[in-house]
PDB file of N, CA and C in Angstrom:
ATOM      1  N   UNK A   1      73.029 100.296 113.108  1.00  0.00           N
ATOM      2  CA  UNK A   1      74.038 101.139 112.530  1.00  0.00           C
ATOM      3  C   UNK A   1      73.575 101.603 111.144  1.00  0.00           C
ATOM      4  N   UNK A   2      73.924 102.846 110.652  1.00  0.00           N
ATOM      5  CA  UNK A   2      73.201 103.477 109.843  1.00  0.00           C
ATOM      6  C   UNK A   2      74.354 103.332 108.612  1.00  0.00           C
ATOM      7  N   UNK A   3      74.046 102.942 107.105  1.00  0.00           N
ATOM      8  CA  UNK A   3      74.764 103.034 106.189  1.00  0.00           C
ATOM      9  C   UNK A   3      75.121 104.259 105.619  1.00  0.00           C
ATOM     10  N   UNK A   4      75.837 105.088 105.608  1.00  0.00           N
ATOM     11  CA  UNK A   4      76.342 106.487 105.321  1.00  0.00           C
ATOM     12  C   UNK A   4      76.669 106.373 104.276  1.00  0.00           C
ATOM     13  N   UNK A   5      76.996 106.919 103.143  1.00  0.00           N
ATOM     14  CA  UNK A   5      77.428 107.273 101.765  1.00  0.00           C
ATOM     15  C   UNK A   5      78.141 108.708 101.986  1.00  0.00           C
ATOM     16  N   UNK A   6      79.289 108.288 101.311  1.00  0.00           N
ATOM     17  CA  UNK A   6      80.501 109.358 101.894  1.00  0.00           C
ATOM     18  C   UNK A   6      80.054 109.936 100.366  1.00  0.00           C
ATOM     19  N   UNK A   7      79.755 111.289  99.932  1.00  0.00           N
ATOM     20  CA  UNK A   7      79.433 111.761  98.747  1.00  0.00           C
ATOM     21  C   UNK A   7      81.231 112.306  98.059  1.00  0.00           C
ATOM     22  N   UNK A   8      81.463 112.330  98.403  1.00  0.00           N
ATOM     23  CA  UNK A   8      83.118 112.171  98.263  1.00  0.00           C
ATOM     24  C   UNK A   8      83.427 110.933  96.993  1.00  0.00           C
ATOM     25  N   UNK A   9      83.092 109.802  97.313  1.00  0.00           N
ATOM     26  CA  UNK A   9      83.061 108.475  96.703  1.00  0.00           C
ATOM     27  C   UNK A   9      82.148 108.488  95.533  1.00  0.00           C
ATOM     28  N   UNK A  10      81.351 109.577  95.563  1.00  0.00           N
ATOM     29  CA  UNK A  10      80.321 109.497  94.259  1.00  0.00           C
ATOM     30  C   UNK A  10      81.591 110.035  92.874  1.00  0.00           C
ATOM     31  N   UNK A  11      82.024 111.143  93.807  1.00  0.00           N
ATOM     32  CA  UNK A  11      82.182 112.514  92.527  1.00  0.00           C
ATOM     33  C   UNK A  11      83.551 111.642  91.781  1.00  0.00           C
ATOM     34  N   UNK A  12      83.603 112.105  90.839  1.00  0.00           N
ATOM     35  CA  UNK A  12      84.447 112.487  89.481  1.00  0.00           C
ATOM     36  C   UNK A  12      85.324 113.317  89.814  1.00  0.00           C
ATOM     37  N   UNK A  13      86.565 112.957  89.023  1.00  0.00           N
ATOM     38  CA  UNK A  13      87.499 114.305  88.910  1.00  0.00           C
ATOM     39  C   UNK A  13      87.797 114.126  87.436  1.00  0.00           C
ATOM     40  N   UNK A  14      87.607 115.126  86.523  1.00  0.00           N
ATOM     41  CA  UNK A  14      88.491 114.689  84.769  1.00  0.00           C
ATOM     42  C   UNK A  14      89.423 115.444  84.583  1.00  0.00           C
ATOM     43  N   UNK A  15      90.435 114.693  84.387  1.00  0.00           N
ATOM     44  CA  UNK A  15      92.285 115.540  84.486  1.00  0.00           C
ATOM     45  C   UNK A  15      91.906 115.881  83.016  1.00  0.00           C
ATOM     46  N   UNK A  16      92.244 117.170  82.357  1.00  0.00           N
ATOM     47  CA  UNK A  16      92.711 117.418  81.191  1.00  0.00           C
ATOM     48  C   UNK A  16      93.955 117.958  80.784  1.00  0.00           C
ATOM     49  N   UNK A  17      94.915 117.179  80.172  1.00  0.00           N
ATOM     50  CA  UNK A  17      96.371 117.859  80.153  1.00  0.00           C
ATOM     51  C   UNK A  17      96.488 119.065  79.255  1.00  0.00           C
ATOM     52  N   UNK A  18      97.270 120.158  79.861  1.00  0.00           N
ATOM     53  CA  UNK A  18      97.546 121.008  79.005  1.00  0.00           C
ATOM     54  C   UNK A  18      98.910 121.899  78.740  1.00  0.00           C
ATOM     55  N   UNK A  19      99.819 120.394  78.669  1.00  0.00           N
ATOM     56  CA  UNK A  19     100.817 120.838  78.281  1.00  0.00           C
ATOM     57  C   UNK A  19     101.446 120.992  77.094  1.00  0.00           C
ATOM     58  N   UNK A  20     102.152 121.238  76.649  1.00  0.00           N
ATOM     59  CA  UNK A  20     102.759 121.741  74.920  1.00  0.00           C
ATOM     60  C   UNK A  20     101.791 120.574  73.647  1.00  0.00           C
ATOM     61  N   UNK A  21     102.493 119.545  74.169  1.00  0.00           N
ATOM     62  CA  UNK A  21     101.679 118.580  73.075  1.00  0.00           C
ATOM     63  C   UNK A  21     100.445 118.644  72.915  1.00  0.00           C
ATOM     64  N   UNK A  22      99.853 118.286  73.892  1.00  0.00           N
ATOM     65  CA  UNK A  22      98.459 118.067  73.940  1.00  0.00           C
ATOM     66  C   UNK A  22      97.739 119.736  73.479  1.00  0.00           C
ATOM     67  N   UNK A  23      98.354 120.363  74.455  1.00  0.00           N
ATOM     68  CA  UNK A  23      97.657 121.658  73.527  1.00  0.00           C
ATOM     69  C   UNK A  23      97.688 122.209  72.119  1.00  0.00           C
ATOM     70  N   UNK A  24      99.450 121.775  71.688  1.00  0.00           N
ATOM     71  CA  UNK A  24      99.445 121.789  70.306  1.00  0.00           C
ATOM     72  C   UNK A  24      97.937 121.175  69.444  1.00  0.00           C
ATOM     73  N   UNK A  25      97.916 120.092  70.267  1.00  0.00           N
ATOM     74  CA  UNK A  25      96.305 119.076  69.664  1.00  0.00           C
ATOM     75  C   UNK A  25      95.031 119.673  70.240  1.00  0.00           C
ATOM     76  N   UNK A  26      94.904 120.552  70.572  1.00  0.00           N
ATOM     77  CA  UNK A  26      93.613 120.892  70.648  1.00  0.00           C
ATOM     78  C   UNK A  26      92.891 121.049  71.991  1.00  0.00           C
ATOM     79  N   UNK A  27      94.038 120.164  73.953  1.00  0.00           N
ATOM     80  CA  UNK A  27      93.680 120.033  74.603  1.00  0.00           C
ATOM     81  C   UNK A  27      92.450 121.906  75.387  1.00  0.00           C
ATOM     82  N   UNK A  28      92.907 122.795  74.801  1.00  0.00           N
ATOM     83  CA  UNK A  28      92.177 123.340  75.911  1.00  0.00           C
ATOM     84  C   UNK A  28      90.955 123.865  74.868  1.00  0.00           C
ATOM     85  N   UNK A  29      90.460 123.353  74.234  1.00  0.00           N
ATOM     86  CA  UNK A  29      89.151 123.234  73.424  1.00  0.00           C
ATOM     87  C   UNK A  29      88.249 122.288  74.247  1.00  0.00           C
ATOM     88  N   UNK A  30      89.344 121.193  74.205  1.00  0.00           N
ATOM     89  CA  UNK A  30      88.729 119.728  75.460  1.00  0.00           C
ATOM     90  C   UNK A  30      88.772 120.417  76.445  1.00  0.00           C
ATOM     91  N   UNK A  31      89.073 121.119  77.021  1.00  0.00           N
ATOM     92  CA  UNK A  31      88.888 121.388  78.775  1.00  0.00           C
ATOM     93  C   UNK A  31      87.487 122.286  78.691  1.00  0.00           C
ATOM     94  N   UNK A  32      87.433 123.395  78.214  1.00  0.00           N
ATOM     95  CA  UNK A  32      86.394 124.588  77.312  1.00  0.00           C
ATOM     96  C   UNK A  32      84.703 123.724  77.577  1.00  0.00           C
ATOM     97  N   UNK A  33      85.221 122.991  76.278  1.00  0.00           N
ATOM     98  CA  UNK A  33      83.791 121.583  76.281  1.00  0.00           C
ATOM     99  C   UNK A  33      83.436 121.178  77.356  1.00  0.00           C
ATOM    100  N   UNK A  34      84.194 120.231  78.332  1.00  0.00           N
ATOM    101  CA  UNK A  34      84.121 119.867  79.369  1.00  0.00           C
ATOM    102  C   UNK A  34      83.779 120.875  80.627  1.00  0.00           C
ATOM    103  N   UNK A  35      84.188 121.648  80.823  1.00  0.00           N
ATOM    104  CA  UNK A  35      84.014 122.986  81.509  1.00  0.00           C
ATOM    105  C   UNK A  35      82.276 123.511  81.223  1.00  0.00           C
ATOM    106  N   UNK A  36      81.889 123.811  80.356  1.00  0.00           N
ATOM    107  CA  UNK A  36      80.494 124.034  79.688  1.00  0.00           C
ATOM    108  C   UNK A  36      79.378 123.320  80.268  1.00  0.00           C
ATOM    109  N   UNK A  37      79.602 122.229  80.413  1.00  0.00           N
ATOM    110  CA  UNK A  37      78.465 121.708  81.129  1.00  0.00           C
ATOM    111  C   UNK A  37      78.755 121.437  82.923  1.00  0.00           C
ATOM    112  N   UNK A  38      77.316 121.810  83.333  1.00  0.00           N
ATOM    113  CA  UNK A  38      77.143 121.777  84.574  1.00  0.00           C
ATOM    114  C   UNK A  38      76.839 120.173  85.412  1.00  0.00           C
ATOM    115  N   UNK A  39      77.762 119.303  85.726  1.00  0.00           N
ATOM    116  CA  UNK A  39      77.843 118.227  85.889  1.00  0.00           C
ATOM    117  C   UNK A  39      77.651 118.167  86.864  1.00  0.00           C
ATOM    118  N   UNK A  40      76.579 117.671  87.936  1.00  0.00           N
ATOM    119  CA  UNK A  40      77.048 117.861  89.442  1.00  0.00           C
ATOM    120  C   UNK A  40      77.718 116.535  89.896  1.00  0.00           C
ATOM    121  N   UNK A  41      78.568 116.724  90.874  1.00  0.00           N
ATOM    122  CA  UNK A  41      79.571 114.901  91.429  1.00  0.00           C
ATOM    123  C   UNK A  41      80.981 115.477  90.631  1.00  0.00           C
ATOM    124  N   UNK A  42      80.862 116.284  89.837  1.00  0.00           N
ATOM    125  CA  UNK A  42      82.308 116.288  88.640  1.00  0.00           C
ATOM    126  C   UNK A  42      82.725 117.312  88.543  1.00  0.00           C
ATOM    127  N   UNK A  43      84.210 117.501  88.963  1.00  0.00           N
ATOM    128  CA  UNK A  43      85.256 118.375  88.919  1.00  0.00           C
ATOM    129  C   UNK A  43      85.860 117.983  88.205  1.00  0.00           C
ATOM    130  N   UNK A  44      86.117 119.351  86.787  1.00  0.00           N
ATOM    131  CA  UNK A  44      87.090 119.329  85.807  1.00  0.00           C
ATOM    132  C   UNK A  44      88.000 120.073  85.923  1.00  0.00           C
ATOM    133  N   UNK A  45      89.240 119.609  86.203  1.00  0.00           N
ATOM    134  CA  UNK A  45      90.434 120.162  86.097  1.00  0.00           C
ATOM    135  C   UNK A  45      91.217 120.037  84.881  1.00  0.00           C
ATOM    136  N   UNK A  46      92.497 121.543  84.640  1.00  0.00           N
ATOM    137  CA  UNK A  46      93.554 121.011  83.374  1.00  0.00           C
ATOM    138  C   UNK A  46      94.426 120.841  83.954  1.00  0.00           C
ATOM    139  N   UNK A  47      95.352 119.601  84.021  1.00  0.00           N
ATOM    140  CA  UNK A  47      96.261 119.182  84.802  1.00  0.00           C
ATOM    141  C   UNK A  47      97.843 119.413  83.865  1.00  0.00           C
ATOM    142  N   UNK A  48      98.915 119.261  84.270  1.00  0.00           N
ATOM    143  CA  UNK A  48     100.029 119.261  83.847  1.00  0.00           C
ATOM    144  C   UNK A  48     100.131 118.548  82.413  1.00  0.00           C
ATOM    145  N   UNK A  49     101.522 117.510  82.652  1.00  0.00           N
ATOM    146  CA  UNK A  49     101.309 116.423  81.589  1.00  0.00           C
ATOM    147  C   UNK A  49     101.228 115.418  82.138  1.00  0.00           C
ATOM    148  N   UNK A  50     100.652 114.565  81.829  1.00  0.00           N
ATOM    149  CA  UNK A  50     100.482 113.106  82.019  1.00  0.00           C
ATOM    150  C   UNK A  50     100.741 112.057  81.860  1.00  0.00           C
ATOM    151  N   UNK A  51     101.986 112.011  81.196  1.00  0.00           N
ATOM    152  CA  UNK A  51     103.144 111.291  80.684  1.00  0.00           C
ATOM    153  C   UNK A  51     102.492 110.308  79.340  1.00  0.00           C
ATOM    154  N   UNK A  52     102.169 110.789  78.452  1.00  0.00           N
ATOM    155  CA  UNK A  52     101.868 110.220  77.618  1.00  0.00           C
ATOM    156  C   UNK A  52     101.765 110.722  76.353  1.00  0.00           C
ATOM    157  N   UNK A  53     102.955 111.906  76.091  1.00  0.00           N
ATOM    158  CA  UNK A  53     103.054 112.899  75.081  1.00  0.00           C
ATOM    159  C   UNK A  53     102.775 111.981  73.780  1.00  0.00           C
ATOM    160  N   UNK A  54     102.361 112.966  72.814  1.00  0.00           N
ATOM    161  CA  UNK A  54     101.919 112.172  71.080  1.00  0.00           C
ATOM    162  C   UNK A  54     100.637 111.637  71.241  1.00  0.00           C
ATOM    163  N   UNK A  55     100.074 110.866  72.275  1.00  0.00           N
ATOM    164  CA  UNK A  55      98.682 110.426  72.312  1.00  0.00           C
ATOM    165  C   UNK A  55      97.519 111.279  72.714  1.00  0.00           C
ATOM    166  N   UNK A  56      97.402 112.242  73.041  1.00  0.00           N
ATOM    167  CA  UNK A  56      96.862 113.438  73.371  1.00  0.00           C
ATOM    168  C   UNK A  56      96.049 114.144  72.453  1.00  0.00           C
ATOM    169  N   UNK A  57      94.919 114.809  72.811  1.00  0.00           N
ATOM    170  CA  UNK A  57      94.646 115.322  73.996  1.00  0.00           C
ATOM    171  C   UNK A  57      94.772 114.008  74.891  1.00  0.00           C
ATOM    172  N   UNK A  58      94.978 114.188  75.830  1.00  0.00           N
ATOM    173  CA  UNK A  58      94.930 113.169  77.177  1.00  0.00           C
ATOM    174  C   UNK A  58      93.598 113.634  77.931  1.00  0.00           C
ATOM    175  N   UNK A  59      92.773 112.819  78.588  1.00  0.00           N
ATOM    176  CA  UNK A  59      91.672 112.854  79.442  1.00  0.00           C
ATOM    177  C   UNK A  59      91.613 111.754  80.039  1.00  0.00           C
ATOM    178  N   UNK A  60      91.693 111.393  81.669  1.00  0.00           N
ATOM    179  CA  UNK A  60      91.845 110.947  82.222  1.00  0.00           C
ATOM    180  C   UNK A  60      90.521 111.278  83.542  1.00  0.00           C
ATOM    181  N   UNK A  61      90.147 110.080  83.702  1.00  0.00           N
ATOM    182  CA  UNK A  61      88.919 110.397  84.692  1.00  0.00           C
ATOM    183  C   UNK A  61      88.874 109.176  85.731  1.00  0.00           C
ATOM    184  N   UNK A  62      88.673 109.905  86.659  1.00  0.00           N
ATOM    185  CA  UNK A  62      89.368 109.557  88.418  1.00  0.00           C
ATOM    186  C   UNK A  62      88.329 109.523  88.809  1.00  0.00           C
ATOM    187  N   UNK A  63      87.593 108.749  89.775  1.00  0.00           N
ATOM    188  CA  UNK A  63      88.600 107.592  90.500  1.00  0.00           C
ATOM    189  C   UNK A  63      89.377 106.136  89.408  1.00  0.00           C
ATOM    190  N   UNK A  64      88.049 105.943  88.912  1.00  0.00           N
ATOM    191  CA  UNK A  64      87.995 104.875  87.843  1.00  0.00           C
ATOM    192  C   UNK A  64      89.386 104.658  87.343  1.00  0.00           C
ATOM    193  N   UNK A  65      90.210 105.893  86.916  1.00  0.00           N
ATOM    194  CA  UNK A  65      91.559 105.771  86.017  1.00  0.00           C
ATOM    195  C   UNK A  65      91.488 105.154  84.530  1.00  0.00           C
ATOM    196  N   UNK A  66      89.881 105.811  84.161  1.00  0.00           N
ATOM    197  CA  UNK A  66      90.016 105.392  82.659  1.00  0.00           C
ATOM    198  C   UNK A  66      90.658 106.569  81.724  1.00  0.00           C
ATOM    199  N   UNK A  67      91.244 106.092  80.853  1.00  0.00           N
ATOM    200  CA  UNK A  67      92.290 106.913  80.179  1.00  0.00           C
ATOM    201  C   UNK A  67      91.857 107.352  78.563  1.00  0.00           C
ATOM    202  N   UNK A  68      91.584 108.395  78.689  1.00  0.00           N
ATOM    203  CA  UNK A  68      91.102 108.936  77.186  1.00  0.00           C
ATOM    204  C   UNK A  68      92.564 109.397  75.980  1.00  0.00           C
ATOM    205  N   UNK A  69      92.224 108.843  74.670  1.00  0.00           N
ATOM    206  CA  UNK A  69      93.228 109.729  74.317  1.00  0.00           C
ATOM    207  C   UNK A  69      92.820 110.345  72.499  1.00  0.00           C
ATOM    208  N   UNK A  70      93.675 111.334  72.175  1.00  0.00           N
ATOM    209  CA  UNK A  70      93.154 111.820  71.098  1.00  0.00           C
ATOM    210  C   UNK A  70      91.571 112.447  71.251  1.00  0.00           C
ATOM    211  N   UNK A  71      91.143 113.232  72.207  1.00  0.00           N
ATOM    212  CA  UNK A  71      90.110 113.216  72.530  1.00  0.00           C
ATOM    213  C   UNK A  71      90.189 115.040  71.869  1.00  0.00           C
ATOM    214  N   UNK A  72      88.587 114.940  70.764  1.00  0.00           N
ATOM    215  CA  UNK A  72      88.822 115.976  70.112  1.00  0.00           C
ATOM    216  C   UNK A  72      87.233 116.639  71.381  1.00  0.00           C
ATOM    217  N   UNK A  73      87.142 118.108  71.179  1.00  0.00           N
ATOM    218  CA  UNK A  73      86.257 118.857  71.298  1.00  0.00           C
ATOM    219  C   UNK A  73      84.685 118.091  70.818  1.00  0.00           C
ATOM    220  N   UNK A  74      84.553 117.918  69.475  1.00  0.00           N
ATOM    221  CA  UNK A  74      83.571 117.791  68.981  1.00  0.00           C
ATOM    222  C   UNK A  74      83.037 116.413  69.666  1.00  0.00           C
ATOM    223  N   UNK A  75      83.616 115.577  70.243  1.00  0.00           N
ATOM    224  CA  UNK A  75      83.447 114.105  71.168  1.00  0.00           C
ATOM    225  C   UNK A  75      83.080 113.992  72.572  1.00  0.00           C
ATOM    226  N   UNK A  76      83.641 115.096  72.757  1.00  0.00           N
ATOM    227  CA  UNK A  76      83.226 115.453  74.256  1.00  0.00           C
ATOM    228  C   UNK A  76      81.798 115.378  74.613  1.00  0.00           C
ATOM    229  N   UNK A  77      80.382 115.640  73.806  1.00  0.00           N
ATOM    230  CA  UNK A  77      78.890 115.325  74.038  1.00  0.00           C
ATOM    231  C   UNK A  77      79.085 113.958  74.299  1.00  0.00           C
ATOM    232  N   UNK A  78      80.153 112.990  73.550  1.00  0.00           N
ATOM    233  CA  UNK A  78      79.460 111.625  74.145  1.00  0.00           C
ATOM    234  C   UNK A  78      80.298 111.283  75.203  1.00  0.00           C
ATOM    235  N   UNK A  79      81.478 111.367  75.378  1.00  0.00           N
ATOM    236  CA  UNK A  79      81.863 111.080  76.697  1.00  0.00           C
ATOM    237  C   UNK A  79      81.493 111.493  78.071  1.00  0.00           C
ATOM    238  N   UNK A  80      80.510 113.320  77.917  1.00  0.00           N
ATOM    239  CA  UNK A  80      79.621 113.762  78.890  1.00  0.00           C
ATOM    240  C   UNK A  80      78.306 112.038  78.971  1.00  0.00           C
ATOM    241  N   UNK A  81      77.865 112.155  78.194  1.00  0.00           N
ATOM    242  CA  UNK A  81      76.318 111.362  78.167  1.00  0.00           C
ATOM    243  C   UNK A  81      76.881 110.157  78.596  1.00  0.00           C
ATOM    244  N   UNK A  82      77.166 109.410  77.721  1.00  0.00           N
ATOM    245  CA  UNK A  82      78.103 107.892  77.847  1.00  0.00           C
ATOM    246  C   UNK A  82      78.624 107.793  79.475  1.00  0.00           C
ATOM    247  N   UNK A  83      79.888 108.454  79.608  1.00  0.00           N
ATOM    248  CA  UNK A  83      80.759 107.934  80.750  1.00  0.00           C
ATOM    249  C   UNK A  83      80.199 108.866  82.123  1.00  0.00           C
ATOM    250  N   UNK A  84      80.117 110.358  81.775  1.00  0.00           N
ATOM    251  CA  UNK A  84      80.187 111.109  82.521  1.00  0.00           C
ATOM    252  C   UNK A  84      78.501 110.988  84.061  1.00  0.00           C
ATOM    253  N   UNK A  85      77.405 110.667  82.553  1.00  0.00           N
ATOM    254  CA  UNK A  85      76.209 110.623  83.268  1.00  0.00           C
ATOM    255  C   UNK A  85      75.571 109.500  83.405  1.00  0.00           C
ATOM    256  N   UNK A  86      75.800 108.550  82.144  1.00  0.00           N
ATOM    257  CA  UNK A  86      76.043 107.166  81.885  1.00  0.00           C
ATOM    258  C   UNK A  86      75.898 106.074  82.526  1.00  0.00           C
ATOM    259  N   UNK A  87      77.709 106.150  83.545  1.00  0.00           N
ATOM    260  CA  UNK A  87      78.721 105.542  83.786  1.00  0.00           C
ATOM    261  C   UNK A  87      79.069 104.230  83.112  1.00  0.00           C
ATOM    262  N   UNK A  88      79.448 104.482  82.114  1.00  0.00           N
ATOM    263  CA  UNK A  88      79.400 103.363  80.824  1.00  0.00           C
ATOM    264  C   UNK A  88      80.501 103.979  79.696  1.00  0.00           C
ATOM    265  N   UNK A  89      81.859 103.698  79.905  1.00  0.00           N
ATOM    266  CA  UNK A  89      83.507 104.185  79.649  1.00  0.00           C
ATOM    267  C   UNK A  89      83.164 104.152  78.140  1.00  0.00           C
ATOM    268  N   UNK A  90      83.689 105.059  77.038  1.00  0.00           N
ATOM    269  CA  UNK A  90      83.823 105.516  75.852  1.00  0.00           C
ATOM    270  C   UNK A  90      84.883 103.923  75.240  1.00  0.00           C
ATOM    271  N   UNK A  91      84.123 103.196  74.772  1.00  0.00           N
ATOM    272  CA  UNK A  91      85.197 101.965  74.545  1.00  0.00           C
ATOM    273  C   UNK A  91      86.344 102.431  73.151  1.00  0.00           C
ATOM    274  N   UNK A  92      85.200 103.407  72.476  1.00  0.00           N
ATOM    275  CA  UNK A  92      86.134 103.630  70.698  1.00  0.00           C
ATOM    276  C   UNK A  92      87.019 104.463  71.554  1.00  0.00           C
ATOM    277  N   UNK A  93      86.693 105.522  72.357  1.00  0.00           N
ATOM    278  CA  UNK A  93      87.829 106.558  72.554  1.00  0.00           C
ATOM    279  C   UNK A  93      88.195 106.108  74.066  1.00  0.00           C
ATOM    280  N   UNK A  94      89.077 104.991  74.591  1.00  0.00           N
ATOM    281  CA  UNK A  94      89.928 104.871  75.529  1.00  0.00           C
ATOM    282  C   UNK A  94      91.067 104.253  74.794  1.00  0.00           C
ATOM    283  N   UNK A  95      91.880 104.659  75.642  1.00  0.00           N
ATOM    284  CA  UNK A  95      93.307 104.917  75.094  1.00  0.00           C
ATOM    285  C   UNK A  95      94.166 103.369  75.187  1.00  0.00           C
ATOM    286  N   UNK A  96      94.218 102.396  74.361  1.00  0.00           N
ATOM    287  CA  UNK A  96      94.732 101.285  74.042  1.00  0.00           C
ATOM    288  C   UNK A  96      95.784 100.871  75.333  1.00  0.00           C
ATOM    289  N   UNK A  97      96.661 101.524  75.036  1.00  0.00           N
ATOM    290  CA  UNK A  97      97.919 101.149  76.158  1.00  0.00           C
ATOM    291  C   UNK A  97      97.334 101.068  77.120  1.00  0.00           C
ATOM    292  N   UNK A  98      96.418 101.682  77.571  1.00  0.00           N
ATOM    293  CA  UNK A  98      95.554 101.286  79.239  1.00  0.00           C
ATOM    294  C   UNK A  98      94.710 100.378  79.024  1.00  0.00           C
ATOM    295  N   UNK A  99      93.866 100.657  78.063  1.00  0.00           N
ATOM    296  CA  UNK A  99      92.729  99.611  78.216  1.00  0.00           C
ATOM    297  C   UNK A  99      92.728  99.212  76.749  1.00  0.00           C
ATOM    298  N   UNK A 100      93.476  98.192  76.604  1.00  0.00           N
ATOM    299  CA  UNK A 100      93.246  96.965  75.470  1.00  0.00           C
ATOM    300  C   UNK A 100      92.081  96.224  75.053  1.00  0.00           C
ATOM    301  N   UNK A 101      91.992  96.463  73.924  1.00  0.00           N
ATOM    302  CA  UNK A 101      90.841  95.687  73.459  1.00  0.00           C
ATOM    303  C   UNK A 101      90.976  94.251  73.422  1.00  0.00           C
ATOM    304  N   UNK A 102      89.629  93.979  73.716  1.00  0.00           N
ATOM    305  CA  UNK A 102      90.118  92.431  74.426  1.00  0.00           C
ATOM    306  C   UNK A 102      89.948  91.475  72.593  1.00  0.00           C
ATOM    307  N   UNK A 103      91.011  90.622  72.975  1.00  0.00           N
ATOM    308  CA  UNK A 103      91.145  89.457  71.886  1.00  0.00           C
ATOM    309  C   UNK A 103      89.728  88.931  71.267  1.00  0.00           C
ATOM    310  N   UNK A 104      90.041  88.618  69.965  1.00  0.00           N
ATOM    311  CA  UNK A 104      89.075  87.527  69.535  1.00  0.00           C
ATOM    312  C   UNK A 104      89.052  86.066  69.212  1.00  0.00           C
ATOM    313  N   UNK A 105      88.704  85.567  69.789  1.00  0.00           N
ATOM    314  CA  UNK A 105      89.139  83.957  69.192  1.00  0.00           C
ATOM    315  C   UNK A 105      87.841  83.280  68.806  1.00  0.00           C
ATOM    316  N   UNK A 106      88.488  82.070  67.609  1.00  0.00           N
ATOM    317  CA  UNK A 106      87.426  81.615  66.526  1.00  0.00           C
ATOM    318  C   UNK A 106      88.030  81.622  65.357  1.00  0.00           C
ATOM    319  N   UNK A 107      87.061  81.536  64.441  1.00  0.00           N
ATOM    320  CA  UNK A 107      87.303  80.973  63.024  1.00  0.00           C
ATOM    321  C   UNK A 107      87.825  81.952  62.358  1.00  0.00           C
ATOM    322  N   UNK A 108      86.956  83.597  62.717  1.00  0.00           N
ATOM    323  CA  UNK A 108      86.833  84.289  61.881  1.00  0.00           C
ATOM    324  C   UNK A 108      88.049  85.614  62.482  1.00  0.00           C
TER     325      UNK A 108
END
């Protein structure tokens, strides 16, 4: 039996919200950026809102469900390189409420 790779399972999708808030912040600069480069596996979409008004731009990247936030234009080169080609998640720029920085314990 032959192992198949469904190329489906490779690709990316990156939600960029572009609703009032987030665009107030800058989101379709982030979509623009993202859009610009020729990624193959990765479909960038601007999606609705994403329920997470004030923390925004919102960027959200599927399947994974890692959650970007405050994500300016000028950042977007490293989340392409880093996460996009990478696959190695933007730790400064993911968005707390999803992904918490993990505790420290010790002296210091």
């Amino acid at each position: 039996m032959e192992n198949i790779t469904d190329a489906r399972a490779l690709e990316k999708t990156i939600l960029v919200c572009q609703n009032r808030t987030c665009l107030k912040d800058g989101s379709a600069q982030v979509l623009a950026a993202l859009e610009s480069y020729d990624l193959p596996e990765v479909t960038v979409l601007a999606s609705g809102c994403l329920g997470q008004c004030g923390s925004g731009p919102m960027v959200l990247v599927m399947p994974e469900q890692i959650w970007y936030s405050r994500v300016r234009s000028s950042e977007v080169p490293i989340l392409v390189q880093e996460h996009l080609t990478g696959n190695k998640p933007v730790q400064a720029m993911m968005y707390p409420k999803f992904h918490p920085k993990p505790k420290r314990f010790g002296l210091f």
